[in-house]
Protein backbone atom coordinates (compact mmCIF):
# COMPACT_ATOMS: atom_id res chain seq x y z
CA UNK A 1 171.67 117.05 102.21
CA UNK A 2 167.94 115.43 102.23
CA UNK A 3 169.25 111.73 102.85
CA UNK A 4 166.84 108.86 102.29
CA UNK A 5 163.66 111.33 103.29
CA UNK A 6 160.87 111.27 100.32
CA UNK A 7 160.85 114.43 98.59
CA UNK A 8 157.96 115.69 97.06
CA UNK A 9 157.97 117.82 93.69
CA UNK A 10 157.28 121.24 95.38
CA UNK A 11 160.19 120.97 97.59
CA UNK A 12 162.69 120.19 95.17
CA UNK A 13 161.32 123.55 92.84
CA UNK A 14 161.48 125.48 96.33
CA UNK A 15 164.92 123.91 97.00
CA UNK A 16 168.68 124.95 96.54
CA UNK A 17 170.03 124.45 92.77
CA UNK A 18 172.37 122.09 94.41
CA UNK A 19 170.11 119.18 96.41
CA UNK A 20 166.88 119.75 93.49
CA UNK A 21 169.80 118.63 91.13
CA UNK A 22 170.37 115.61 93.47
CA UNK A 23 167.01 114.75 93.70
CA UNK A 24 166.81 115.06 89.93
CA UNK A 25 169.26 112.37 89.49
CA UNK A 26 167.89 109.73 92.25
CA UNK A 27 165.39 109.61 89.73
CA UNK A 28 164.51 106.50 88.07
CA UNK A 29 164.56 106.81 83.94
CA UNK A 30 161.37 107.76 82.64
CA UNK A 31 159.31 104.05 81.44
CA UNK A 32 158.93 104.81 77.86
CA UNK A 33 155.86 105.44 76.19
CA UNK A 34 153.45 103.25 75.06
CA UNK A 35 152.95 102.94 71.47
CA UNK A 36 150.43 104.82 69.51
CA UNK A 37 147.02 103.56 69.17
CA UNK A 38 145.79 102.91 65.82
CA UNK A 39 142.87 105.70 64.53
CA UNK A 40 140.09 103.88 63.44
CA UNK A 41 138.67 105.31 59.59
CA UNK A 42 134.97 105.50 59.56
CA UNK A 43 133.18 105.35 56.23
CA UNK A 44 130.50 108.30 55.56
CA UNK A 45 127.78 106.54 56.56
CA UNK A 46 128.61 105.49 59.83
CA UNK A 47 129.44 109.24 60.51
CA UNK A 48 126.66 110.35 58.96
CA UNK A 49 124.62 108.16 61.62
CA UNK A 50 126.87 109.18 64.38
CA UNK A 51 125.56 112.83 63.53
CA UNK A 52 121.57 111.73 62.99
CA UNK A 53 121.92 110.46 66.61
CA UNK A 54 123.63 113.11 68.07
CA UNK A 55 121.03 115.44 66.67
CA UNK A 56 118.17 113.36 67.41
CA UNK A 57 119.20 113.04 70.88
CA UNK A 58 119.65 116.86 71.12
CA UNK A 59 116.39 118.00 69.17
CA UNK A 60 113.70 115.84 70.77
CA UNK A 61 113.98 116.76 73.98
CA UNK A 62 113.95 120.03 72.86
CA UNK A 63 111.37 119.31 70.87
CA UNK A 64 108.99 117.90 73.76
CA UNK A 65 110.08 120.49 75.95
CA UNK A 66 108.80 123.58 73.44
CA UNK A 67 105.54 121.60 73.36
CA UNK A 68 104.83 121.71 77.13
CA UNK A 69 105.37 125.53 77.16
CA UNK A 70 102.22 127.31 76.96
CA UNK A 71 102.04 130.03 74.19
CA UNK A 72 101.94 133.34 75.17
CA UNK A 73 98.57 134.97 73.88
């Protein structure tokens, strides 16, 4: 039997059906989980803004980078 030795995950999937299910039960119970977190509701406009500045912040550097290109004549 594997004793007091650490075991790490691997060996017990690797090991015999017998000690993985005694290393299964020297388990301490799973802590449970935390609550859910609330979802906070944003109104139109403050999406509406969250979608000006993610444009903005894609488009103008776009923007000033189409500029510096030379055109092709």
């Amino acid at each position: 039997m594997l004793d007091d030795l650490p075991l790490s995950p691997e060996l017990v999937l690797v090991s015999p059906p017998q000690e993985a299910a005694w290393a299964r039960a020297q388990l301490p119970d799973a802590p449970p989980p935390p609550p859910p977190t609330p979802r906070s509701n944003l109104n139109r406009g403050e999406i509406a803004a969250v979608y000006a500045v993610s444009l903005a912040v894609t488009l103008v550097p776009l923007a000033l980078t189409l500029l510096t290109v030379p055109a092709r004549h």
